[in-house]
N, C-alpha and C. Protein backbone atom coordinates (compact mmCIF):
# COMPACT_ATOMS: atom_id res chain seq x y z
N UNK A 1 17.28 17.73 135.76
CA UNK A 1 16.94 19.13 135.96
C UNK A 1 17.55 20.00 134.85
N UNK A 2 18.65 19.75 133.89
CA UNK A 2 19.66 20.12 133.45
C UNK A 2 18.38 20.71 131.89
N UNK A 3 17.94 19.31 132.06
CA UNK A 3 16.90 19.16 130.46
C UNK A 3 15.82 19.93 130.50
N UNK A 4 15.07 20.13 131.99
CA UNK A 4 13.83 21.42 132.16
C UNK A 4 14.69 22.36 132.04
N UNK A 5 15.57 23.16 132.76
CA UNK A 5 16.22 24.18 132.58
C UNK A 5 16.27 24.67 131.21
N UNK A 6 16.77 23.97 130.74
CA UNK A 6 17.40 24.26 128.52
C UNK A 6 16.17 24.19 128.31
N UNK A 7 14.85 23.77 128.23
CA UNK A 7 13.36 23.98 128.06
C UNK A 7 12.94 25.33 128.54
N UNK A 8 13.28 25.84 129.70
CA UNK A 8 12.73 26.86 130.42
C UNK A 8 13.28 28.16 129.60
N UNK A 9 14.98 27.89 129.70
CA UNK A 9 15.22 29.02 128.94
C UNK A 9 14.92 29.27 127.63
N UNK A 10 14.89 28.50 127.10
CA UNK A 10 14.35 28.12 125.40
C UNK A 10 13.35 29.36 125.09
N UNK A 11 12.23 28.73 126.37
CA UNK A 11 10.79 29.30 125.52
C UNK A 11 10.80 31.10 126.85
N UNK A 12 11.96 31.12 127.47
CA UNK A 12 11.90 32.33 128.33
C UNK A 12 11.00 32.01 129.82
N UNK A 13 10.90 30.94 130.18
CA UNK A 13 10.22 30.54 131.08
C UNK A 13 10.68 30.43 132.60
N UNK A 14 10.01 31.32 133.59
CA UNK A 14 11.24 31.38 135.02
C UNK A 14 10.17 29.69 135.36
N UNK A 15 11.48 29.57 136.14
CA UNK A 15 11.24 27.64 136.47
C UNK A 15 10.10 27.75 137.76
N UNK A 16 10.05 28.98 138.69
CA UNK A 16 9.50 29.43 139.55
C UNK A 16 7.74 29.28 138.94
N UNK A 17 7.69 30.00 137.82
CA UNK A 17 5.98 30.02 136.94
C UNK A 17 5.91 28.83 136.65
N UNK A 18 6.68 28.05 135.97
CA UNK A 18 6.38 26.79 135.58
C UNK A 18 6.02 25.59 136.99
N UNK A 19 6.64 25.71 137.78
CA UNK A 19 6.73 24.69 139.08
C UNK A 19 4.83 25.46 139.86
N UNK A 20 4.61 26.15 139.86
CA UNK A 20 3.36 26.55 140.24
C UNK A 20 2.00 26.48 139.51
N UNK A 21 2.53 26.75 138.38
CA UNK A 21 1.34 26.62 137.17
C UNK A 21 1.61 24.99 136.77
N UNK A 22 2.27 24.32 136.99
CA UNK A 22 2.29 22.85 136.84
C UNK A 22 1.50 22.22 138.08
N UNK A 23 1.48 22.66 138.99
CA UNK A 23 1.32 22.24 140.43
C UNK A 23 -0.41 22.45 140.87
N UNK A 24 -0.84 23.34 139.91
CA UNK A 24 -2.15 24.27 140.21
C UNK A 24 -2.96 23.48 138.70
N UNK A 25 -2.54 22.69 137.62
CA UNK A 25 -3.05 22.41 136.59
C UNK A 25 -3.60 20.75 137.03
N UNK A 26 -2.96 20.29 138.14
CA UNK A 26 -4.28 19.14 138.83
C UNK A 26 -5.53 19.51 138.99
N UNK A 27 -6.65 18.80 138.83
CA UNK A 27 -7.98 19.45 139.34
C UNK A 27 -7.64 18.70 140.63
N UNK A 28 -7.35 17.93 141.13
CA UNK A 28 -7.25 17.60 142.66
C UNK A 28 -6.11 18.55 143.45
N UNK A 29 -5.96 19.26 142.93
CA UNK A 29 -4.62 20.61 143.89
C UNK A 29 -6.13 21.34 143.99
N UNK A 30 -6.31 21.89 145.54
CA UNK A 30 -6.72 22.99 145.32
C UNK A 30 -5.58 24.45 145.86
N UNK A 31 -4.76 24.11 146.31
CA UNK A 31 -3.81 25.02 147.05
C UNK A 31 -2.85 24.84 146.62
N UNK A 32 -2.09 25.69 146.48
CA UNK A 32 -0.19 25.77 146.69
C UNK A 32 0.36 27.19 147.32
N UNK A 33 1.06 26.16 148.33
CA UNK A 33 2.08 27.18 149.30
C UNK A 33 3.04 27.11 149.42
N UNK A 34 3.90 28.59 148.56
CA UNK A 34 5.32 28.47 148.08
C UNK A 34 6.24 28.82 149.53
N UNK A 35 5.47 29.33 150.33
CA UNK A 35 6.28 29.19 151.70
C UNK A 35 7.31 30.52 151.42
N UNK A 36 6.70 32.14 151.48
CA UNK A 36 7.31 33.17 151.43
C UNK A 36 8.36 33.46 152.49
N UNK A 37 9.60 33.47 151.86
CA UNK A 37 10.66 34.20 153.29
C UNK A 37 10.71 35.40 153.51
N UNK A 38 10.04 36.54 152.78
CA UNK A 38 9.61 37.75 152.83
C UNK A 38 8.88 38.14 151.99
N UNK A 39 8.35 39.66 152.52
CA UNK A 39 7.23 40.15 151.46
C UNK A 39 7.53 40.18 149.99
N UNK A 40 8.88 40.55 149.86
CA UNK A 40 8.84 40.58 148.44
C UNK A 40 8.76 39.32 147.36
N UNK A 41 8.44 38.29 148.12
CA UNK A 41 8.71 37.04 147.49
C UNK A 41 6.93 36.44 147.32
N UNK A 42 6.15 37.31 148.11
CA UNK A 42 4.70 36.97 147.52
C UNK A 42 4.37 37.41 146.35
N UNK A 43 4.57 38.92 145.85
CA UNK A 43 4.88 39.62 144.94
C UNK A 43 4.93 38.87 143.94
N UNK A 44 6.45 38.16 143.75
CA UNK A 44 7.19 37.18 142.82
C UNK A 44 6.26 36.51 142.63
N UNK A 45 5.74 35.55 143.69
CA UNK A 45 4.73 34.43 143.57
C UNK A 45 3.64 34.59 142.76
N UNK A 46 3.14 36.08 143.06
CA UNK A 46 1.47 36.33 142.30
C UNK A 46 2.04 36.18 140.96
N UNK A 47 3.28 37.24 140.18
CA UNK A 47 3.65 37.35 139.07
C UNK A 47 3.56 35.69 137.99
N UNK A 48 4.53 35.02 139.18
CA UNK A 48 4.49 33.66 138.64
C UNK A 48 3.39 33.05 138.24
N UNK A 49 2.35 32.97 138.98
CA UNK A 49 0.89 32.38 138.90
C UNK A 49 0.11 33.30 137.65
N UNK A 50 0.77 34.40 137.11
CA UNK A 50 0.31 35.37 136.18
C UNK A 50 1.07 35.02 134.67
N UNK A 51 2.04 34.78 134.90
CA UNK A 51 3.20 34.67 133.44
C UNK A 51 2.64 33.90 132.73
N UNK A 52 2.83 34.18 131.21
CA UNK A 52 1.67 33.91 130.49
C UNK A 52 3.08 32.41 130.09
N UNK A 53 3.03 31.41 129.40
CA UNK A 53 3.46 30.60 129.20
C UNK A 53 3.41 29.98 128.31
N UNK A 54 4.06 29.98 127.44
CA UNK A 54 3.67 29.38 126.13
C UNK A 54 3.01 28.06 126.07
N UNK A 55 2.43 27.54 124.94
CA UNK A 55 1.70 26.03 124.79
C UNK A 55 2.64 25.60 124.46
N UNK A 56 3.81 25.74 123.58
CA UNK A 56 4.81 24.52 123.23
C UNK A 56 5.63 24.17 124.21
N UNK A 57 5.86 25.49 125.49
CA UNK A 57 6.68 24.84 126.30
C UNK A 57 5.86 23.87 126.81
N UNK A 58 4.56 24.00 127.02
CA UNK A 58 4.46 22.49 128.01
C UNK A 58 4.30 20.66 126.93
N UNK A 59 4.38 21.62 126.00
CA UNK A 59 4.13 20.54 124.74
C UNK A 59 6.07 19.94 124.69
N UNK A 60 6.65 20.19 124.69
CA UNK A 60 8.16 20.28 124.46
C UNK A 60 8.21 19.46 125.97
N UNK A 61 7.76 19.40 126.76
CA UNK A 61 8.33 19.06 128.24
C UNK A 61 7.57 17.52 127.91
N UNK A 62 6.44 17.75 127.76
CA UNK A 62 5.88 16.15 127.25
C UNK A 62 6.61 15.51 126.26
N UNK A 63 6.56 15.92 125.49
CA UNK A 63 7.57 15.29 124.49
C UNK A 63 8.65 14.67 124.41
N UNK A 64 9.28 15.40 125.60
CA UNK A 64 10.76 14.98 126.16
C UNK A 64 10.78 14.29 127.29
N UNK A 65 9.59 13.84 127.85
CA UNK A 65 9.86 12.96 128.67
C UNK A 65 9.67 13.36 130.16
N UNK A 66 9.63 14.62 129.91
CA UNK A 66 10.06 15.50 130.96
C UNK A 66 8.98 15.47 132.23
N UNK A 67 7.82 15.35 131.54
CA UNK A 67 6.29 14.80 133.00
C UNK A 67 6.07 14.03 132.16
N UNK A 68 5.12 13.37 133.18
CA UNK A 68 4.30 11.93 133.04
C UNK A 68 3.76 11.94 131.86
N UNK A 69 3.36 11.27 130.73
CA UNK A 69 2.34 11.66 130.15
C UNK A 69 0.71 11.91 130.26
N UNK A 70 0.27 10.94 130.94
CA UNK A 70 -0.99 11.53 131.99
C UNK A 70 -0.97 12.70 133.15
N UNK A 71 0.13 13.69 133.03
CA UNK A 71 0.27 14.31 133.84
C UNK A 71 -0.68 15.60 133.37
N UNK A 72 -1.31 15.98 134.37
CA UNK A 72 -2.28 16.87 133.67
C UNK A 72 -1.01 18.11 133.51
N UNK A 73 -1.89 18.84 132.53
CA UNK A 73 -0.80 20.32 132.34
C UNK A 73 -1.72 21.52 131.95
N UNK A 74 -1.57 22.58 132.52
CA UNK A 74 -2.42 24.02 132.01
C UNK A 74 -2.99 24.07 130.95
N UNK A 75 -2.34 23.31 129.63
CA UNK A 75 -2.76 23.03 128.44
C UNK A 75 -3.65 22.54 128.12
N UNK A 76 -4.26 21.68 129.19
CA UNK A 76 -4.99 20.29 128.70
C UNK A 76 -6.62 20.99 129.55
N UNK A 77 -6.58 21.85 129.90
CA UNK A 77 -8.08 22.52 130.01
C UNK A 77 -9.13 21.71 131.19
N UNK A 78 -8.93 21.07 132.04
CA UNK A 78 -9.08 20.50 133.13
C UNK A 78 -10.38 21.65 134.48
């Protein structure tokens, strides 16, 4: 976790956008439910699903080992 983290902060990335927009870049996901403990945390959620994300971070996370390499990713246009 130590190695996504130093990735996340790198490229400015909350781990929250990345764990959703990773999760939503399957074509077999059609859903994700972050399971809100209050209103203000749907808010957060939409933002996350909005944050724009760089291409090298998900390029940098492959690289390192960090997902599968067949792991689909936002990048890969699916």
């Amino acid at each position: 976790m130590a190695r996504f983290q130093a990735v996340a902060e790198r490229y400015g990335v909350p781990i929250k956008a990345a764990g959703l927009q990773f999760a939503l870049a399957n074509p077999v996901v059609v859903a994700v439910i972050p399971g809100a403990s209050r209103p203000a945390r749907v808010v957060e959620d939409q933002l996350a699903l909005q944050a724009s994300i760089p291409t090298a971070f998900w390029r940098e996370l492959r690289e390192q080992g960090l997902v599968a390499p067949e792991a689909p990713l936002p990048i890969d246009g699916f």
